[in-house]
Protein backbone atom coordinates (compact mmCIF):
# COMPACT_ATOMS: atom_id res chain seq x y z
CA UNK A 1 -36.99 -15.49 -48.53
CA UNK A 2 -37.78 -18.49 -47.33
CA UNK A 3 -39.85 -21.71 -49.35
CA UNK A 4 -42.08 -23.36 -46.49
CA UNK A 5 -43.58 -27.13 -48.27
CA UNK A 6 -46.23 -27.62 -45.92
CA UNK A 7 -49.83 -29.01 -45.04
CA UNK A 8 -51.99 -29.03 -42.79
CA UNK A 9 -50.47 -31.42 -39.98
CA UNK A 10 -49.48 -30.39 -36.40
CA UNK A 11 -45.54 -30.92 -38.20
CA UNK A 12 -46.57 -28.46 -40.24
CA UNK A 13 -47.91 -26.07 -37.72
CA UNK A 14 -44.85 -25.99 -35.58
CA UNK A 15 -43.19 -24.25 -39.05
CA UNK A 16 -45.67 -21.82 -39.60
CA UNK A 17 -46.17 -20.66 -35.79
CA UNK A 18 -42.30 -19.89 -35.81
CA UNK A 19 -42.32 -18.27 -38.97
CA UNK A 20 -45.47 -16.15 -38.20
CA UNK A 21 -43.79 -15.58 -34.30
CA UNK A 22 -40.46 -14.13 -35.94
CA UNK A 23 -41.71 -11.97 -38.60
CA UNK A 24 -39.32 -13.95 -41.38
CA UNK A 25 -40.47 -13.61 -45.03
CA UNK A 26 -41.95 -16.65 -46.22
CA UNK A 27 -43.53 -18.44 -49.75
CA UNK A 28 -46.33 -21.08 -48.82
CA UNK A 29 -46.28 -24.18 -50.82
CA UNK A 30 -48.55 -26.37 -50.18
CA UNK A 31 -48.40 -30.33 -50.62
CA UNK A 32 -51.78 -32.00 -50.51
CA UNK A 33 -50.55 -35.63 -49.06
CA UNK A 34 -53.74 -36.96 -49.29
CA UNK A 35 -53.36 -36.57 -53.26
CA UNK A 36 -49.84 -37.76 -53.07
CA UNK A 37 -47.97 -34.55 -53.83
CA UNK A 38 -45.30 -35.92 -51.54
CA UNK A 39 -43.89 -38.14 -54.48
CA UNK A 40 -43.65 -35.20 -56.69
CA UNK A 41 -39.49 -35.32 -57.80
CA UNK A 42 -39.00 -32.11 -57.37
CA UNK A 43 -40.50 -32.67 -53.48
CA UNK A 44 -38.33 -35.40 -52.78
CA UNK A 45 -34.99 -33.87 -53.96
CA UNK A 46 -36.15 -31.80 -50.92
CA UNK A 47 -37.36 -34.06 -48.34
CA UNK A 48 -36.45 -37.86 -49.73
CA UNK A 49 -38.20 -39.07 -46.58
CA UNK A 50 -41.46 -37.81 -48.83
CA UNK A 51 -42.55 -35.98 -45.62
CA UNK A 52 -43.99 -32.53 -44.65
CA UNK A 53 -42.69 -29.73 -43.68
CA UNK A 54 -39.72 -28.65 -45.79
CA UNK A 55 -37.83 -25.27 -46.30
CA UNK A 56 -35.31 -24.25 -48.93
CA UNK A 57 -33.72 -20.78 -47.42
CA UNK A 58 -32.76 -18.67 -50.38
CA UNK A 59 -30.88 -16.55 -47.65
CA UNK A 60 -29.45 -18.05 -45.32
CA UNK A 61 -26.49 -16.92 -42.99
CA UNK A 62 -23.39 -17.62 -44.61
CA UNK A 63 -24.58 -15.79 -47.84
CA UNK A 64 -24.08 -19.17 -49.39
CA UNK A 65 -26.50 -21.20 -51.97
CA UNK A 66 -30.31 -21.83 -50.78
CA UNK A 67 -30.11 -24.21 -47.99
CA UNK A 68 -32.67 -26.96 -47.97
CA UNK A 69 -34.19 -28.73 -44.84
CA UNK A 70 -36.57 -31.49 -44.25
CA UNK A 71 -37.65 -32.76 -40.57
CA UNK A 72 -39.25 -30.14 -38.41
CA UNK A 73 -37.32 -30.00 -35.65
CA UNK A 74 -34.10 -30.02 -37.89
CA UNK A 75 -35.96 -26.96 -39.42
CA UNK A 76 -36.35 -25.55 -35.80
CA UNK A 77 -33.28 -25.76 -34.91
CA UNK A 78 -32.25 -24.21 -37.88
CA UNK A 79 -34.85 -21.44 -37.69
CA UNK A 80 -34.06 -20.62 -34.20
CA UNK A 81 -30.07 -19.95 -34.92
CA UNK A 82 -30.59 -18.05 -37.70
CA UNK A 83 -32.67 -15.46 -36.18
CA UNK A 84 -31.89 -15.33 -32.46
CA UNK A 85 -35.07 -15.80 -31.28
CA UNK A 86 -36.56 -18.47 -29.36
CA UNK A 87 -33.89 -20.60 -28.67
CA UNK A 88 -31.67 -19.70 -25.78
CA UNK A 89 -28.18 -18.60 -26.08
CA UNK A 90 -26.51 -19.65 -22.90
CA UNK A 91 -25.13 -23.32 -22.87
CA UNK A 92 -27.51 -24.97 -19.98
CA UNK A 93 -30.46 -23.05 -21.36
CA UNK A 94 -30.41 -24.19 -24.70
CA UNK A 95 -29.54 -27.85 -23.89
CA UNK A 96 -32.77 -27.74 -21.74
CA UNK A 97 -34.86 -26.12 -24.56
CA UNK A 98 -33.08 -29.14 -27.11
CA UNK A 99 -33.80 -32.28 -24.91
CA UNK A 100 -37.44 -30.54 -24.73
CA UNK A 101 -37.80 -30.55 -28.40
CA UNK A 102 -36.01 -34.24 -29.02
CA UNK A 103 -38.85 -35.17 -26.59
CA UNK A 104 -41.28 -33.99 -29.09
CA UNK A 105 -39.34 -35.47 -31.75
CA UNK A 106 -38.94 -38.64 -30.39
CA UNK A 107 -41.69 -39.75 -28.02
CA UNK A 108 -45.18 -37.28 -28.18
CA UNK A 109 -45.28 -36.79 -31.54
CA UNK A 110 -44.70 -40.56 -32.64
CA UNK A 111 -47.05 -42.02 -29.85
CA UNK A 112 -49.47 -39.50 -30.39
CA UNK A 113 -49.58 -40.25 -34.26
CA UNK A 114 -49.89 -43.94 -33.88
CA UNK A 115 -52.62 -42.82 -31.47
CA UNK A 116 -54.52 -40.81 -34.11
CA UNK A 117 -54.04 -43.52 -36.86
CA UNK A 118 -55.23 -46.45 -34.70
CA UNK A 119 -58.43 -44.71 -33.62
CA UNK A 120 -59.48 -42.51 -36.45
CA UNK A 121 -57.97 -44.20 -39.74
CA UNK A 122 -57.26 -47.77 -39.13
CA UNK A 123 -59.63 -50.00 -41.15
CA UNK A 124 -60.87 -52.09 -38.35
CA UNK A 125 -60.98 -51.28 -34.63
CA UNK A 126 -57.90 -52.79 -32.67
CA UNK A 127 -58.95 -52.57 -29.10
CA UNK A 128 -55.16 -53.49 -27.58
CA UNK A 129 -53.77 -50.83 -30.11
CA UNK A 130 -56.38 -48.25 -29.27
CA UNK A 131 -55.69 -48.79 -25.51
CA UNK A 132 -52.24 -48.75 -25.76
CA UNK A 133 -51.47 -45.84 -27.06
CA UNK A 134 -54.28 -43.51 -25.77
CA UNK A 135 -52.72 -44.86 -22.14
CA UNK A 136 -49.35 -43.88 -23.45
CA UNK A 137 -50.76 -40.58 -24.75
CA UNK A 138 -52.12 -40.00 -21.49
CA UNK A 139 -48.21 -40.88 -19.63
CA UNK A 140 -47.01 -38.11 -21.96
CA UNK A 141 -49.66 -35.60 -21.26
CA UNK A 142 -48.74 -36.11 -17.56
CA UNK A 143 -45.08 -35.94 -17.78
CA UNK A 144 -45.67 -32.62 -19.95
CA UNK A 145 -48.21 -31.47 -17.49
CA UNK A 146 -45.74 -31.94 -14.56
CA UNK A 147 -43.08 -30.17 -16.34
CA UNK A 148 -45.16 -27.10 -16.55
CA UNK A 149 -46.31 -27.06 -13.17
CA UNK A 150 -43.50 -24.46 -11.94
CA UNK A 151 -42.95 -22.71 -15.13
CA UNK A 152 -45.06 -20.73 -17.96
CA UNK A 153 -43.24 -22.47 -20.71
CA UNK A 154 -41.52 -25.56 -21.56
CA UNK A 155 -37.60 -24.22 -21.09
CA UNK A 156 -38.69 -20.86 -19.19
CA UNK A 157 -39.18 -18.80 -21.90
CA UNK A 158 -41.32 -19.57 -24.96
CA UNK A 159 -39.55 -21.39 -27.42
CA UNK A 160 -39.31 -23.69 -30.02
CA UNK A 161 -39.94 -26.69 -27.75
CA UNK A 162 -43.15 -24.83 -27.16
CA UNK A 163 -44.18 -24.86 -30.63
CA UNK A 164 -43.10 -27.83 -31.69
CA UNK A 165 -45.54 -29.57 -28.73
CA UNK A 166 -48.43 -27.30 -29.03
CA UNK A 167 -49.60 -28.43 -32.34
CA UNK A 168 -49.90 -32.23 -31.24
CA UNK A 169 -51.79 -31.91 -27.78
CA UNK A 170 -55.27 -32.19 -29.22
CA UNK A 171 -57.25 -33.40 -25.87
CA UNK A 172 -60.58 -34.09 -28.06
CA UNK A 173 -58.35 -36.44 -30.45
CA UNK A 174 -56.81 -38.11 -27.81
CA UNK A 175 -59.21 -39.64 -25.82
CA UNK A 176 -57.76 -37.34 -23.29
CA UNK A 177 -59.73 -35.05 -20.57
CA UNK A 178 -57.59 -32.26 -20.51
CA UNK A 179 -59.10 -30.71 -17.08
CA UNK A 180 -56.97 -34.00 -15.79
CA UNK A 181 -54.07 -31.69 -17.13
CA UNK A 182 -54.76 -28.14 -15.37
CA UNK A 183 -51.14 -27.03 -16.15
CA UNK A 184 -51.18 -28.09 -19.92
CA UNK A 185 -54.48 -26.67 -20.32
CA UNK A 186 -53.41 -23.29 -19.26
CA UNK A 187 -49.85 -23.59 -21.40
CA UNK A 188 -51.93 -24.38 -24.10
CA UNK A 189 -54.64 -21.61 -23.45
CA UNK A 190 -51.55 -19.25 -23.14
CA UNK A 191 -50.12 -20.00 -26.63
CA UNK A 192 -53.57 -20.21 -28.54
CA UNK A 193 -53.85 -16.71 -27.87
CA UNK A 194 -50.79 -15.30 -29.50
CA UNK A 195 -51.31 -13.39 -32.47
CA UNK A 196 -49.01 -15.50 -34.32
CA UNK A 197 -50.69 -18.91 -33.76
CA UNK A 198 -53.93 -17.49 -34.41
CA UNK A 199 -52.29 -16.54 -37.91
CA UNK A 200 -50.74 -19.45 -38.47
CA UNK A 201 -53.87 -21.71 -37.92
CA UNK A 202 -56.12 -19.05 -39.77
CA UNK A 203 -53.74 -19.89 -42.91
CA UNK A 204 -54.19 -23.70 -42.28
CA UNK A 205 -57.79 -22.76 -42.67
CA UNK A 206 -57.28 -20.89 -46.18
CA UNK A 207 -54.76 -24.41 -47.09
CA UNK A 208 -57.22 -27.01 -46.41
CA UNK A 209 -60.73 -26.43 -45.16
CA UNK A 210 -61.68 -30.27 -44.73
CA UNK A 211 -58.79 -31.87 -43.19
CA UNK A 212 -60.32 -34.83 -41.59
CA UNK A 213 -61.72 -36.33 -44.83
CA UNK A 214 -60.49 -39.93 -45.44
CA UNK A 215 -61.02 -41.31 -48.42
CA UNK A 216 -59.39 -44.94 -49.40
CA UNK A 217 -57.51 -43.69 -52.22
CA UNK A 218 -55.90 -40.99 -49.49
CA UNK A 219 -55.59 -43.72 -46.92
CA UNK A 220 -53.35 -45.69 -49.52
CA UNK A 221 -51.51 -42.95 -50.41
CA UNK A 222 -50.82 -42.04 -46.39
CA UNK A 223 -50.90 -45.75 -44.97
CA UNK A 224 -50.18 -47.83 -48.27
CA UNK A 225 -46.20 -47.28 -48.50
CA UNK A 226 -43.48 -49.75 -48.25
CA UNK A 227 -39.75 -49.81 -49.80
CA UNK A 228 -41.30 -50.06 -53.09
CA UNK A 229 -42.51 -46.53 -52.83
CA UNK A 230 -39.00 -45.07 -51.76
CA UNK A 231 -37.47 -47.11 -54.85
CA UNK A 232 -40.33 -45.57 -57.22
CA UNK A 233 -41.20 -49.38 -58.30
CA UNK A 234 -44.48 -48.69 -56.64
């Protein structure tokens, strides 16, 4: 059985479309960030970055103690070895699916979230922030959408690097036309259709039914932290 510490962000997604996808037994525990449920102790001997998702794997391979992971990919990764599935087996394959998913890791997920913050939740408009990374959003989408031009998925088959980008293209968000991205919007189309997302979002649904309400106590809990907060002196 495996402990999934989760809300209702496209991180958290990528966790729950794999776990739906592979059929693994799963306990949902949710961690409202907006209340700050991040900072709980018992959270952060988890995850000390005080981030979502999380898993603790009460069985994992080597029939050792629970194993306990924070950062999604990390949890991917993980995922994907222990079960076989969705992460290729031969050498060149899985180095392909990898650099995919570090892509996510490192570049659309980042940009994209700065991207989100700076139009939706900053206090005051920032017209140079706003334009620089929606432009840079829109460099991603097309290096994404070029990828997929020759190929149904992201590394051939579907994978994890599929689900760990699906979450975050959100066209409407984005300030993005996504009929300027043919092949993304039918990659996109493709996945939205599998059982398993549609389970996986329908359970977001049952988690948190109002997830774009700001408030400013939530905004200082999600855009108020400094090293103070990591050293609990905040």
């Amino acid at each position: 059985m495996i402990d999934l510490y989760y809300w209702t962000t496209p991180n958290g997604h990528k966790i729950t479309i794999f776990l739906e996808e592979a059929g693994l037994p799963y306990t949902l525990r949710p961690v409202n960030i907006s209340n700050g449920e991040q900072f709980a102790p018992e959270f952060l001997a988890i995850a000390p970055n005080n981030r979502i998702p999380a898993i603790v794997d009460r069985d994992p391979p080597d029939g050792g103690a629970p194993i306990a992971l924070f950062e999604s990919g990390a949890i991917l990764l993980y995922l994907g070895g222990k079960t076989g599935r969705f992460l290729p087996a031969g050498l060149r394959e899985r180095c392909d699916c990898v650099q995919w998913l570090f892509w996510q890791m490192a570049g659309l997920g980042p940009m994209l979230g700065q991207n989100h913050h700076f139009a939706n939740y900053a206090p005051e408009k920032i017209p140079y922030a706003i334009e620089r990374y929606v432009k840079e959003t829109a460099r991603l989408y097309a290096v994404l959408d070029k990828r997929l031009s020759d190929r149904e998925f992201i590394a051939g088959d579907y994978s994890i690097a599929d689900m760990a980008c699906y979450p975050w293209i959100l066209p409407e968000r984005q300030g993005q036309d996504i009929g300027h991205f043919p092949h993304i919007e039918r990659w996109k189309d493709t996945i939205a259709a599998r059982p398993a997302v549609e389970r996986a979002y329908a359970l977001a649904k049952g988690v948190n039914q109002n997830p774009s309400v700001m408030d400013e106590r939530s905004r200082s809990v999600l855009f108020g932290q400094d090293a103070a907060t990591v050293r609990g002196k905040g």
